[in-house]
N, C-alpha and C. Protein backbone atom coordinates (compact mmCIF):
# COMPACT_ATOMS: atom_id res chain seq x y z
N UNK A 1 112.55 91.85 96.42
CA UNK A 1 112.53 92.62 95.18
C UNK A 1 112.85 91.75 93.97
N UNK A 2 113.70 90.70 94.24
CA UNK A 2 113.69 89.97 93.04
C UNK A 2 113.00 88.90 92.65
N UNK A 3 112.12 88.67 93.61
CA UNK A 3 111.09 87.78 93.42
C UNK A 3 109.89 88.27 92.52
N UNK A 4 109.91 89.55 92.85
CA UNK A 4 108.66 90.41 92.63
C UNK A 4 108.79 90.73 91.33
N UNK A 5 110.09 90.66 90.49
CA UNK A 5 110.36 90.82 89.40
C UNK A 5 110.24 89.73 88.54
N UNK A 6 110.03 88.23 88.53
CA UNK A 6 109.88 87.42 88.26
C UNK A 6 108.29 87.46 87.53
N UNK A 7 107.47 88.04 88.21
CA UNK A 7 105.93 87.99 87.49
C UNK A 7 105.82 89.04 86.38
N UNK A 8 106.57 90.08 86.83
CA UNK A 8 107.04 91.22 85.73
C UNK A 8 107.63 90.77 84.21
N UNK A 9 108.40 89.98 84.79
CA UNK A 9 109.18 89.46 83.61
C UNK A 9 108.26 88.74 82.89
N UNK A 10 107.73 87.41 83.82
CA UNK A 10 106.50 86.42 83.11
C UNK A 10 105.71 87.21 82.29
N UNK A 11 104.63 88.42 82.57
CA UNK A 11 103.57 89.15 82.19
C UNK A 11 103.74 89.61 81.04
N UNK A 12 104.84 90.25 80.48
CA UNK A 12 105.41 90.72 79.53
C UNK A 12 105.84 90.01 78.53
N UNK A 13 106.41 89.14 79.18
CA UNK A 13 106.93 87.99 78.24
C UNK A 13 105.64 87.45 77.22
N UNK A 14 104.88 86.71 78.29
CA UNK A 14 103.47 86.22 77.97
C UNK A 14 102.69 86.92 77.33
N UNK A 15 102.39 88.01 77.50
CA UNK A 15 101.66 88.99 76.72
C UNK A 15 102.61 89.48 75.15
N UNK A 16 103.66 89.12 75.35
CA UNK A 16 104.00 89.16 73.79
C UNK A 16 103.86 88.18 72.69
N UNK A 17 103.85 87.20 73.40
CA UNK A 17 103.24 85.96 72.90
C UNK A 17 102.56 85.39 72.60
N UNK A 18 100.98 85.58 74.01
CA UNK A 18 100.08 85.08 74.08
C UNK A 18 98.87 85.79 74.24
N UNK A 19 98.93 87.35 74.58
CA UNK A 19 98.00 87.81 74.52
C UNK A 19 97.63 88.26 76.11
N UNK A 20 96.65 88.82 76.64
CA UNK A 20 96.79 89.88 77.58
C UNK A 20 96.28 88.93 78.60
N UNK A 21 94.98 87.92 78.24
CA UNK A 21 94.36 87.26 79.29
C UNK A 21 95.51 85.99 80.02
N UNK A 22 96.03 85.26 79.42
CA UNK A 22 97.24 84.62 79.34
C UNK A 22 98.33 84.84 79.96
N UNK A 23 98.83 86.40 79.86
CA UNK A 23 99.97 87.10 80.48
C UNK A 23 99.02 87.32 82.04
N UNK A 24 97.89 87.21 82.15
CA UNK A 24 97.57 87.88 83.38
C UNK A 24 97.53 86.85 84.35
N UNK A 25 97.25 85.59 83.71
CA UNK A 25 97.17 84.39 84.30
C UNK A 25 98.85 83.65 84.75
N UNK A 26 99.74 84.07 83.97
CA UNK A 26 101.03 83.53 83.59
C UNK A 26 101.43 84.03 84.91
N UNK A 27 101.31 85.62 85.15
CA UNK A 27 101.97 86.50 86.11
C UNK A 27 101.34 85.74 87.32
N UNK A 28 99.84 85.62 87.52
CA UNK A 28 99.53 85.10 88.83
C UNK A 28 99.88 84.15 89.46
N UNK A 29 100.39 83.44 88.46
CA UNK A 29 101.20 81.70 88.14
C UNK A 29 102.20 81.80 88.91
N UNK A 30 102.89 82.35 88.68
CA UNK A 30 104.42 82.19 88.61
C UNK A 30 104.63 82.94 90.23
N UNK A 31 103.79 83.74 90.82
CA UNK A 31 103.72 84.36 91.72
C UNK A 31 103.61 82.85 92.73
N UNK A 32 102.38 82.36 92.41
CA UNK A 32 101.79 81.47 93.32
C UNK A 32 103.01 80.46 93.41
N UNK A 33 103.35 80.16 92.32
CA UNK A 33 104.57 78.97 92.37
C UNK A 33 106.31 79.24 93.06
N UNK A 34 106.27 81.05 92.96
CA UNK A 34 107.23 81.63 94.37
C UNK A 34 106.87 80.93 95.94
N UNK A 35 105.32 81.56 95.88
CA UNK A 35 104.94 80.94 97.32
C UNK A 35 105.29 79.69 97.83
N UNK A 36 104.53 78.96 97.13
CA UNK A 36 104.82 77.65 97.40
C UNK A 36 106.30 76.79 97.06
N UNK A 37 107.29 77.36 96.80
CA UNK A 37 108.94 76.81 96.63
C UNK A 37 109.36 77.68 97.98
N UNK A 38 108.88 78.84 98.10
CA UNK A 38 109.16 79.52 99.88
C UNK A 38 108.54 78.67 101.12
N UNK A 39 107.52 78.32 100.57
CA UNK A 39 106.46 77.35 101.68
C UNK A 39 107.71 76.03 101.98
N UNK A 40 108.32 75.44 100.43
CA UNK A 40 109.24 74.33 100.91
C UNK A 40 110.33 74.30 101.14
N UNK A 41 110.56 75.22 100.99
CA UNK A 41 112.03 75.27 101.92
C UNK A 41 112.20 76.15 102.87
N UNK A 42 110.64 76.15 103.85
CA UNK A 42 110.60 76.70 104.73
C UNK A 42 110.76 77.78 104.90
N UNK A 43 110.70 78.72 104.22
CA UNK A 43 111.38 80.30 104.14
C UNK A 43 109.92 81.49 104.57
N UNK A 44 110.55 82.32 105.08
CA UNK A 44 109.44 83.18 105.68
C UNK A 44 108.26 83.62 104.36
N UNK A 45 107.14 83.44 104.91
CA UNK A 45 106.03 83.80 103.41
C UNK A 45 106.18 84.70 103.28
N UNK A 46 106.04 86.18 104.19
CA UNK A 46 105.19 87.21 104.25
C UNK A 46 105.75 87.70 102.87
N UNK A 47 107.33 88.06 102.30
CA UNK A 47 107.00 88.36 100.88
C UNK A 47 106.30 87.57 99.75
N UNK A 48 106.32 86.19 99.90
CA UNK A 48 105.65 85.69 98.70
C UNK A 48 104.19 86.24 98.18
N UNK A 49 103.23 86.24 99.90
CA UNK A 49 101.96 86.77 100.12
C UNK A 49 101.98 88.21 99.82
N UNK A 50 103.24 88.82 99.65
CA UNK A 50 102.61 90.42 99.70
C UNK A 50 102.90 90.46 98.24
N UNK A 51 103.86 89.57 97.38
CA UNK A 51 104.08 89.67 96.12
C UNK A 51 103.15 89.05 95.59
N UNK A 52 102.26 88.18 95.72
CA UNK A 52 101.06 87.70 95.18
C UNK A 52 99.82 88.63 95.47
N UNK A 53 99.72 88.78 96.42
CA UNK A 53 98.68 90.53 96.48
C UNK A 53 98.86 90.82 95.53
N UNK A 54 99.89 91.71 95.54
CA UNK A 54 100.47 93.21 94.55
C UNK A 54 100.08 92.09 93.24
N UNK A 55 100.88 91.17 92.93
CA UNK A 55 100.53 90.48 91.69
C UNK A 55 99.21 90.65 91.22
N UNK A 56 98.42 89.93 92.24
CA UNK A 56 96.45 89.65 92.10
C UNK A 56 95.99 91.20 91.58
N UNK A 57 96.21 92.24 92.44
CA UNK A 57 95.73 93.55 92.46
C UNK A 57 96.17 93.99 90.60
N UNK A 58 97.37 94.13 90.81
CA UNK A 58 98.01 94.20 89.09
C UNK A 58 97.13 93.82 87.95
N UNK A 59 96.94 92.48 88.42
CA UNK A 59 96.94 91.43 86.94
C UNK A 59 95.14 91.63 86.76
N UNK A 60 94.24 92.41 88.18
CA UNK A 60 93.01 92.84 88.09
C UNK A 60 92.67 93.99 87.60
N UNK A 61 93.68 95.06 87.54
CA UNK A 61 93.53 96.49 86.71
C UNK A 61 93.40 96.04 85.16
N UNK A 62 94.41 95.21 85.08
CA UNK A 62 94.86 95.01 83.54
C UNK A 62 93.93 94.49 83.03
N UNK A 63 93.31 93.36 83.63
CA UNK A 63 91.74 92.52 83.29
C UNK A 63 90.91 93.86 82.97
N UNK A 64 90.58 94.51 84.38
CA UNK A 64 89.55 95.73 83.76
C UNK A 64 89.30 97.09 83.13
N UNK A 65 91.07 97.13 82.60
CA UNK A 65 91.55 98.30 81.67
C UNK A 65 91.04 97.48 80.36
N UNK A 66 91.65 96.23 80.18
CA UNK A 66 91.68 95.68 79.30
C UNK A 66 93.20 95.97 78.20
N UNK A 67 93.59 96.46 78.90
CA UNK A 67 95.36 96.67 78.27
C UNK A 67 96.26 96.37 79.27
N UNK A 68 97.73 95.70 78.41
CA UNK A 68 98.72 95.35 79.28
C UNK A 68 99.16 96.19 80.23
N UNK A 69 99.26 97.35 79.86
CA UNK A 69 99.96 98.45 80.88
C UNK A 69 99.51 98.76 82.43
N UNK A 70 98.01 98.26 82.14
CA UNK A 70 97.38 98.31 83.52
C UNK A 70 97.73 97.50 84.48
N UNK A 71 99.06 96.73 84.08
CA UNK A 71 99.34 95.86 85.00
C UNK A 71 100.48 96.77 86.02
N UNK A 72 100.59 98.09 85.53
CA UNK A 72 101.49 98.43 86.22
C UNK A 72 101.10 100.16 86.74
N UNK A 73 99.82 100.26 86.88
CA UNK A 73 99.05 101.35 87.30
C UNK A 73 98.88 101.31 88.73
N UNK A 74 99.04 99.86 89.45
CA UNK A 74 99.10 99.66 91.16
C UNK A 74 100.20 100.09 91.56
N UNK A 75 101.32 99.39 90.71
CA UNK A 75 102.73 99.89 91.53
C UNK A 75 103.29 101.71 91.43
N UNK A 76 102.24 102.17 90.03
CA UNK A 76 102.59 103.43 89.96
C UNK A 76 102.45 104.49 91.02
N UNK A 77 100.84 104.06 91.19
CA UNK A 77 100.34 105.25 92.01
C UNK A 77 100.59 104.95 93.89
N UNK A 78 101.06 103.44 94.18
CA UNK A 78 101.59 102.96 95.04
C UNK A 78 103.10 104.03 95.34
N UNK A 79 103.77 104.07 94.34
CA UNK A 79 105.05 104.55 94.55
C UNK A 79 104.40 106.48 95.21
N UNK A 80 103.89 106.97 94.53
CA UNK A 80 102.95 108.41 94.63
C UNK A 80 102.90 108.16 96.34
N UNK A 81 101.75 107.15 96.42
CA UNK A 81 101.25 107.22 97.98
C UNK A 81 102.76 107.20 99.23
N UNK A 82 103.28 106.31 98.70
CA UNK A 82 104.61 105.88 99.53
C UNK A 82 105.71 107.28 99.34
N UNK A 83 105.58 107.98 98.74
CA UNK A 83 106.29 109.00 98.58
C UNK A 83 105.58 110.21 99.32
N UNK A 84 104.23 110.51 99.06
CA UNK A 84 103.60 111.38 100.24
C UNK A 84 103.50 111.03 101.59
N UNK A 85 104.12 109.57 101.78
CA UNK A 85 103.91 109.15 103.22
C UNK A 85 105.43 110.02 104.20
N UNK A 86 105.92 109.28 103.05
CA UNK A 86 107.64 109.71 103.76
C UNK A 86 107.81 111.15 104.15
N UNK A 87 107.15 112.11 102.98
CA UNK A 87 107.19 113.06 103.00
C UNK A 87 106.60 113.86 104.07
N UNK A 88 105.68 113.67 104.36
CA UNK A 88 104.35 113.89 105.33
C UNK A 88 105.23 113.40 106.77
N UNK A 89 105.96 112.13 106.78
CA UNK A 89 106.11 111.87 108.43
C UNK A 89 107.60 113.13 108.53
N UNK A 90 108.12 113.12 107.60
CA UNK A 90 109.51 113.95 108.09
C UNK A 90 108.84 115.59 108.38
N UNK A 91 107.68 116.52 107.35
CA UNK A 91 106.84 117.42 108.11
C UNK A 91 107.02 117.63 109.41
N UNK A 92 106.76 116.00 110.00
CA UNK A 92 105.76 116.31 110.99
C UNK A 92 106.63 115.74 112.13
N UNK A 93 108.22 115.53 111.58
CA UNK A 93 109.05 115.66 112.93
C UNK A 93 109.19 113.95 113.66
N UNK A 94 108.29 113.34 112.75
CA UNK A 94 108.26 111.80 112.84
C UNK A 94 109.27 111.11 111.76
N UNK A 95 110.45 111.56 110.90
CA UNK A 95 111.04 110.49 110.07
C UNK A 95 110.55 108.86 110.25
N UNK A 96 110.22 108.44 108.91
CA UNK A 96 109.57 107.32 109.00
C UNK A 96 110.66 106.39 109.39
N UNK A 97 111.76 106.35 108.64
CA UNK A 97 113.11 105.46 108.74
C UNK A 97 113.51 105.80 110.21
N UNK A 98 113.31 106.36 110.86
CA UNK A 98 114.00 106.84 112.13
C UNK A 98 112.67 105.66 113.75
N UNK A 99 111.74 106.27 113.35
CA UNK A 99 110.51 105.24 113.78
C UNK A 99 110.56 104.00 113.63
N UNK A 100 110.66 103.61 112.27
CA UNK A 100 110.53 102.50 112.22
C UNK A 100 111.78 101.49 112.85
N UNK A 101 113.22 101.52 112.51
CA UNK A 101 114.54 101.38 113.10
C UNK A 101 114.31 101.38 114.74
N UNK A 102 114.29 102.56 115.33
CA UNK A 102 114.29 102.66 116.68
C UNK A 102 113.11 102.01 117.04
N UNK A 103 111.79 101.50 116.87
CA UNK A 103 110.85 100.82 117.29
C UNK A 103 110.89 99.23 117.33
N UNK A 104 111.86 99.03 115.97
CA UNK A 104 112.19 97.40 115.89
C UNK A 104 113.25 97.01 116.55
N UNK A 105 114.33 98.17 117.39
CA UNK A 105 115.52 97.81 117.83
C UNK A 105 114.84 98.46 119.42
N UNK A 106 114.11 98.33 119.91
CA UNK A 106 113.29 99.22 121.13
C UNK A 106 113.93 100.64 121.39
N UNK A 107 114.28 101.35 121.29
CA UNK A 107 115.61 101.81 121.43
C UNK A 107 114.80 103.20 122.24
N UNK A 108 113.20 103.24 122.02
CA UNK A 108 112.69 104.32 122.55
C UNK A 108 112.80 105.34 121.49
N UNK A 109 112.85 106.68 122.52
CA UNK A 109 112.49 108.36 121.31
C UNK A 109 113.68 109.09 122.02
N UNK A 110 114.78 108.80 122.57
CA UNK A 110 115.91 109.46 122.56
C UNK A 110 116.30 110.31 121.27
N UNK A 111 116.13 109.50 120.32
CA UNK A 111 116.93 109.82 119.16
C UNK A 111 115.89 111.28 118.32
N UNK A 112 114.72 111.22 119.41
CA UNK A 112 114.01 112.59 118.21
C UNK A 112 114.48 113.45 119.25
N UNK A 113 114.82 113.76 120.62
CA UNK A 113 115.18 114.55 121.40
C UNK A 113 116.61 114.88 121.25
N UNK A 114 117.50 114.10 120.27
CA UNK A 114 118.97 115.08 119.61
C UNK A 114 119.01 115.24 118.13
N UNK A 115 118.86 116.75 118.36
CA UNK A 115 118.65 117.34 116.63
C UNK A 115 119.62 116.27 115.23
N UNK A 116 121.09 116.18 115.49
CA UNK A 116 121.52 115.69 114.86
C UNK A 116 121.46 114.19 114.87
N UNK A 117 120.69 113.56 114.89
CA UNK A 117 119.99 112.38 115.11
C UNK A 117 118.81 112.40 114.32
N UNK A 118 118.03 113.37 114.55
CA UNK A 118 116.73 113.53 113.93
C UNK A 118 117.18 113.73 112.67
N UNK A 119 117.97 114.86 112.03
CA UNK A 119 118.02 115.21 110.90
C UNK A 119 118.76 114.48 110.46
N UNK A 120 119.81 113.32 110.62
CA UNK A 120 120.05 112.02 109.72
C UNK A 120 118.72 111.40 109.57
N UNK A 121 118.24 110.95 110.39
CA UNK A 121 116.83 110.15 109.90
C UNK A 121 115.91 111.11 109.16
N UNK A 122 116.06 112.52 109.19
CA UNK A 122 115.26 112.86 108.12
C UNK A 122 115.83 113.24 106.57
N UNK A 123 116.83 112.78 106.73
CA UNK A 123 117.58 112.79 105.22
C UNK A 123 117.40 111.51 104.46
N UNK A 124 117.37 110.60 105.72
CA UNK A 124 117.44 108.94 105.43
C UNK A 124 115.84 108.77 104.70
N UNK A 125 115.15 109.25 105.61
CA UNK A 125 113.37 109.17 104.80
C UNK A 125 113.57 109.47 103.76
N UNK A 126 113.73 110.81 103.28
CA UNK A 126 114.03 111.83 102.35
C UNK A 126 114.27 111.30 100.87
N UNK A 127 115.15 110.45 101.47
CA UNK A 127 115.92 109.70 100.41
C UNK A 127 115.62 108.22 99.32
N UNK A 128 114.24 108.11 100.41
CA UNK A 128 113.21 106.79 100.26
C UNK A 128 112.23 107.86 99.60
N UNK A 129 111.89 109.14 100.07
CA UNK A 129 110.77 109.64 99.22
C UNK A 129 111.09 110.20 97.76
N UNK A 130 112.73 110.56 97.61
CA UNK A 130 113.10 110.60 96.28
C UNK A 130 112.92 109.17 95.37
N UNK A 131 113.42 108.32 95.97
CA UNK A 131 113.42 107.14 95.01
C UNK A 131 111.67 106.82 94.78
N UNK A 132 110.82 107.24 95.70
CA UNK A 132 109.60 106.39 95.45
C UNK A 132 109.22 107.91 94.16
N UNK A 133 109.12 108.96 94.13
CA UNK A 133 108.69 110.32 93.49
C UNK A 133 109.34 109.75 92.02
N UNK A 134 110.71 109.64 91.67
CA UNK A 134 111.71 108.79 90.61
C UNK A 134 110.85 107.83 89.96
N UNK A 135 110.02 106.60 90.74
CA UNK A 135 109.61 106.08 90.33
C UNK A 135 107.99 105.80 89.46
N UNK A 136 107.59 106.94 90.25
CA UNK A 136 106.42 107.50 89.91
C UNK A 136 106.52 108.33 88.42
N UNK A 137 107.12 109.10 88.53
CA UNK A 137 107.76 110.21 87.47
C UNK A 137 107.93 109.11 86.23
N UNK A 138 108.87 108.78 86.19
CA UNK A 138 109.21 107.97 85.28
C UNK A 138 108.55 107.44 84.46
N UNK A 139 107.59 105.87 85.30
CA UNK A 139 106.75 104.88 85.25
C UNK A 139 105.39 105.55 84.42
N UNK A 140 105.08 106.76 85.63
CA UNK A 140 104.00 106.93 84.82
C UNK A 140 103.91 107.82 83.25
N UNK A 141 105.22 108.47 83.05
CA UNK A 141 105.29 109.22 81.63
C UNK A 141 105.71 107.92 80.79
N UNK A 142 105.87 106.68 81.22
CA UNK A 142 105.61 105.78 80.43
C UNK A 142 104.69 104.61 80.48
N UNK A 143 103.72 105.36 80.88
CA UNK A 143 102.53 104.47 80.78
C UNK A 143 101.63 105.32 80.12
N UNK A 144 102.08 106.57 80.25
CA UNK A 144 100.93 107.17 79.29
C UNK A 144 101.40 107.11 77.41
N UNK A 145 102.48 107.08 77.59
CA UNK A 145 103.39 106.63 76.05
C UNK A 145 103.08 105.24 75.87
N UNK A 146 102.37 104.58 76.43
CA UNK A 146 102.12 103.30 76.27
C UNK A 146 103.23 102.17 75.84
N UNK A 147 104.34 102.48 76.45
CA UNK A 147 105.25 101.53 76.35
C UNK A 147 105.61 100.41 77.67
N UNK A 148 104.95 99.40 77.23
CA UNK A 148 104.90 98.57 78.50
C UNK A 148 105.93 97.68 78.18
N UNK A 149 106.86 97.46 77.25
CA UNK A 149 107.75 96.31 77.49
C UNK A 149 109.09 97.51 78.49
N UNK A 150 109.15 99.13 78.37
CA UNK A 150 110.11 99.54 78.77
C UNK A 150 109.51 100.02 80.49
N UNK A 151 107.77 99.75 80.48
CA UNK A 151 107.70 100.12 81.85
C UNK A 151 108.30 98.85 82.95
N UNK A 152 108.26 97.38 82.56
CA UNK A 152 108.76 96.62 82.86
C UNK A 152 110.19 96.40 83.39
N UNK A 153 110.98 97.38 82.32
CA UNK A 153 112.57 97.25 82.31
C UNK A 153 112.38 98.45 83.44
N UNK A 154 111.97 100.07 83.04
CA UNK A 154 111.65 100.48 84.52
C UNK A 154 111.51 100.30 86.05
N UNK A 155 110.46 99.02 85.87
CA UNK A 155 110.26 98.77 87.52
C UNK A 155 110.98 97.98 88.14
N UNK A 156 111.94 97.12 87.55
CA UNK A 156 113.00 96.68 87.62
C UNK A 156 113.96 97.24 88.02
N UNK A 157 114.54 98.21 87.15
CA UNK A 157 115.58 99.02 87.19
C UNK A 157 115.59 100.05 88.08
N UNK A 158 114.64 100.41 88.82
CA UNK A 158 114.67 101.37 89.45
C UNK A 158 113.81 101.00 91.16
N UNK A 159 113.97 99.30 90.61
CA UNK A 159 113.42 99.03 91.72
C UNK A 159 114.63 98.68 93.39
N UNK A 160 115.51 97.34 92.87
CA UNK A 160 116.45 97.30 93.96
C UNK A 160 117.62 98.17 93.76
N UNK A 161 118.47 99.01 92.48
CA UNK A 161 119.41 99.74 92.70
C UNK A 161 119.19 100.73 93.31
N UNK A 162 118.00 101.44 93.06
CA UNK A 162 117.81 103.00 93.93
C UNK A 162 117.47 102.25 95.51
N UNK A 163 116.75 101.77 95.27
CA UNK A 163 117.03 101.54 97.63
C UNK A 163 117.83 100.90 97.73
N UNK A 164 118.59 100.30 97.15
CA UNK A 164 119.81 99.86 97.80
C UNK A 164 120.99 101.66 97.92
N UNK A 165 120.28 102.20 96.92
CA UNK A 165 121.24 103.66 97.42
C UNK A 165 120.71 104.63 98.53
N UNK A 166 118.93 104.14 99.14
CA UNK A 166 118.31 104.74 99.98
C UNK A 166 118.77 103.82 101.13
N UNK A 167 119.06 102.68 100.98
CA UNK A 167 119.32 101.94 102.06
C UNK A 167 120.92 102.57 102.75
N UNK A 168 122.14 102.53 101.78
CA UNK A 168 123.10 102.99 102.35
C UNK A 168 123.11 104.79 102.72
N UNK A 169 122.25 105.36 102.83
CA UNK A 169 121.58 106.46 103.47
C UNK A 169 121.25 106.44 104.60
N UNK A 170 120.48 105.24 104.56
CA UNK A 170 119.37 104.72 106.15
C UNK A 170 120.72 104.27 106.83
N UNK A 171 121.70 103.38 106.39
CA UNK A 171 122.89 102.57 107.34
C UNK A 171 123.44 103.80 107.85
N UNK A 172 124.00 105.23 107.03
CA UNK A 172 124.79 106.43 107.73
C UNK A 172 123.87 106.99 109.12
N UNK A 173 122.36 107.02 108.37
CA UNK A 173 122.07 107.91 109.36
C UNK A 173 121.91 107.11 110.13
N UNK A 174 121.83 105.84 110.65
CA UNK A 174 121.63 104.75 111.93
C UNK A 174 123.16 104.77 112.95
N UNK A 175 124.21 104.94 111.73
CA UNK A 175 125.28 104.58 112.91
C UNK A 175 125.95 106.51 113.46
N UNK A 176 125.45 107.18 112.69
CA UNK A 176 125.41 108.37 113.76
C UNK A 176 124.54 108.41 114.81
N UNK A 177 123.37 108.57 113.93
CA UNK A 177 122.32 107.84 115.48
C UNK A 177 123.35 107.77 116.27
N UNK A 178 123.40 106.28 116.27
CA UNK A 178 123.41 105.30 117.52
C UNK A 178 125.02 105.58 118.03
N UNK A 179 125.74 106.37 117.12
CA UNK A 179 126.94 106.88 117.88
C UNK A 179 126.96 107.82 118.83
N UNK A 180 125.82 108.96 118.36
CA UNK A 180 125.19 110.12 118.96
C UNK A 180 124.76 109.44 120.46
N UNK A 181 123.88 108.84 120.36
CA UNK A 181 122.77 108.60 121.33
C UNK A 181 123.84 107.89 122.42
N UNK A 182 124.59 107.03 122.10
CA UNK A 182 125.87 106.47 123.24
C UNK A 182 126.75 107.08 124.05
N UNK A 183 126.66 107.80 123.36
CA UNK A 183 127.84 109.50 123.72
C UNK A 183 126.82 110.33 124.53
N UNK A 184 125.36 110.14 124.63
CA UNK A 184 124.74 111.08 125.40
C UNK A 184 124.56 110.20 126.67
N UNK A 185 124.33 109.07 126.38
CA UNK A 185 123.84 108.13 127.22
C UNK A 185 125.36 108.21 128.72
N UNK A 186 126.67 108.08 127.90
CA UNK A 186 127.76 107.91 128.52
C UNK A 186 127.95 109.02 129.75
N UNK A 187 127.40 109.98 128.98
CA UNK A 187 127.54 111.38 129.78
C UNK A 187 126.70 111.40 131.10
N UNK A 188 125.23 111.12 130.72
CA UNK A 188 124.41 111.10 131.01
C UNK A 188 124.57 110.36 132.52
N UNK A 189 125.43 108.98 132.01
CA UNK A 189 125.68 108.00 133.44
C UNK A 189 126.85 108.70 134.22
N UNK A 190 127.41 109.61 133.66
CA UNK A 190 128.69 110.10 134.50
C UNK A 190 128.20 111.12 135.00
N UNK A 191 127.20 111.76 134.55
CA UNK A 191 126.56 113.15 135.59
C UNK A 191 125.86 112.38 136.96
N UNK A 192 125.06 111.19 136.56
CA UNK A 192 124.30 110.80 137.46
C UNK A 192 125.59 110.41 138.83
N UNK A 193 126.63 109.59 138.08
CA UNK A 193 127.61 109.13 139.13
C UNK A 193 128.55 110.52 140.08
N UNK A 194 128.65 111.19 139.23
CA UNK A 194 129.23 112.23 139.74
C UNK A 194 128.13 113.05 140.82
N UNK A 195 127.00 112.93 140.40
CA UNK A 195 126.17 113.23 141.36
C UNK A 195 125.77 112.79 142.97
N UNK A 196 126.10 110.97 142.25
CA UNK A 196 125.95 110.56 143.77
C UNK A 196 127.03 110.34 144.73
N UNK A 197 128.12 110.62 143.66
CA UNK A 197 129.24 110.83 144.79
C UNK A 197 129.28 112.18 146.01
N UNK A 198 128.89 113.15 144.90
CA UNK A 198 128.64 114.50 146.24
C UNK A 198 127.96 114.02 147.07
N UNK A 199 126.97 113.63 146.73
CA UNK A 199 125.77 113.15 147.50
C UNK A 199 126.26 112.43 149.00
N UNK A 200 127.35 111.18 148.67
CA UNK A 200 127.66 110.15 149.58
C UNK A 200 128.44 111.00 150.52
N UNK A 201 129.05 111.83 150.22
CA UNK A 201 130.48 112.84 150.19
C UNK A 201 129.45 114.22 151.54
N UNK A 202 128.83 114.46 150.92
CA UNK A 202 127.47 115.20 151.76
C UNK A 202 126.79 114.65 153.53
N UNK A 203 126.31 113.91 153.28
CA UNK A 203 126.04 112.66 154.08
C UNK A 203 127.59 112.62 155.02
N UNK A 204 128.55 111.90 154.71
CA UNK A 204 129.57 111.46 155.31
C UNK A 204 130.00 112.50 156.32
N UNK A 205 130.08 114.02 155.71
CA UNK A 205 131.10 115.25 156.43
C UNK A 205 129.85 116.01 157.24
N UNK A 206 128.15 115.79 156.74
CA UNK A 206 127.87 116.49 157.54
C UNK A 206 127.38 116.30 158.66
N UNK A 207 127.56 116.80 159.99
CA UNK A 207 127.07 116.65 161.00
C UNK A 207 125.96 117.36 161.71
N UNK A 208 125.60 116.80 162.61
CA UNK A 208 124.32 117.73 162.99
C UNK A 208 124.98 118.90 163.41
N UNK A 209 123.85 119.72 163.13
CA UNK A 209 124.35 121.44 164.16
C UNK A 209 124.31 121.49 165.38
């Protein structure tokens, strides 16, 4: 996120200065020159590449709006889509934050089979689809006011403080989770043990008729 703010800053800057074609070039610049300082000190690309996308995509609206603001019509309606996503998987009993977590930690679908498990992860989504809706809202009643030096301070501002407040959302509902799910699991091994003790206990006393 703070990388990604770096071309934001450039674009704006540049375009106050230099004019729109300039700022569009400045932003792609400065993107590319992230990459490649990540490339040398070895550091994982995949954000540089996804911040140079988003950059390229940006700095191509604005080319074919032909106004600065269009540089920030991708991330707008981006935030829209990402907000009907979240919204749409918690519907449908899939929390996205809950999927995604338990799929990268293998952990399986225990956690949609105990209600209070599910409904932390669907507060945790919830909470990613407020901040992305926030950002939409906002961004775009100021893009239609055509104020692009404050849509800038916007996407900024509302970019790492609000998920960092969706993130400590996602951390609550993970360590109930996974407090939940241990406590079932625990049980779970003491029914089985208690089971095979009758079992052994069965076997031992009974004799034929």
């Amino acid at each position: 996120m703070l990388f990604s703010a770096v071309p934001i800053v450039v674009f704006v800057v540049a375009n106050s200065a230099f004019g729109l074609i300039p700022a569009i070039w400045s932003a792609v610049g400065s993107a590319a020159v992230i990459g490649v300082a990540r490339a040398i000190r070895k550091e994982t690309l995949q954000p540089a590449v996804a911040g140079l996308f988003g950059t390229g995509i940006a700095a191509f609206i604005a080319y074919r709006t032909g106004e600065a603001r269009g540089f920030f019509l991708y991330g707008i309606w981006m935030s829209l889509l990402y907000c009907g996503i979240f919204v749409v998987s918690v519907a449908v009993r899939w929390p996205l934050v809950g999927v995604i977590w338990n799929f990268l930690n293998g952990t399986g679908r225990a956690w949609r089979r105990d209600k209070p498990s599910l409904h932390a992860y669907d507060i945790a989504t919830l909470s990613f689809a407020v901040v992305f809706a926030a950002r939409f809202v906002v961004q775009n009643w100021l893009y239609l006011e055509d104020e692009t030096g404050m849509l800038a301070v916007a996407r900024i501002a509302m970019g790492f403080p609000l998920f960092a407040l969706a993130l400590l959302v996602t951390i609550w509902a993970i360590r109930r989770s996974t407090k939940r799910l241990r406590v079932i699991e625990a049980e779970t091994e003491a029914e089985e043990t208690d089971a095979e003790i009758e079992q052994r206990l069965r076997e031992k006393y009974s004799g034929p008729d």
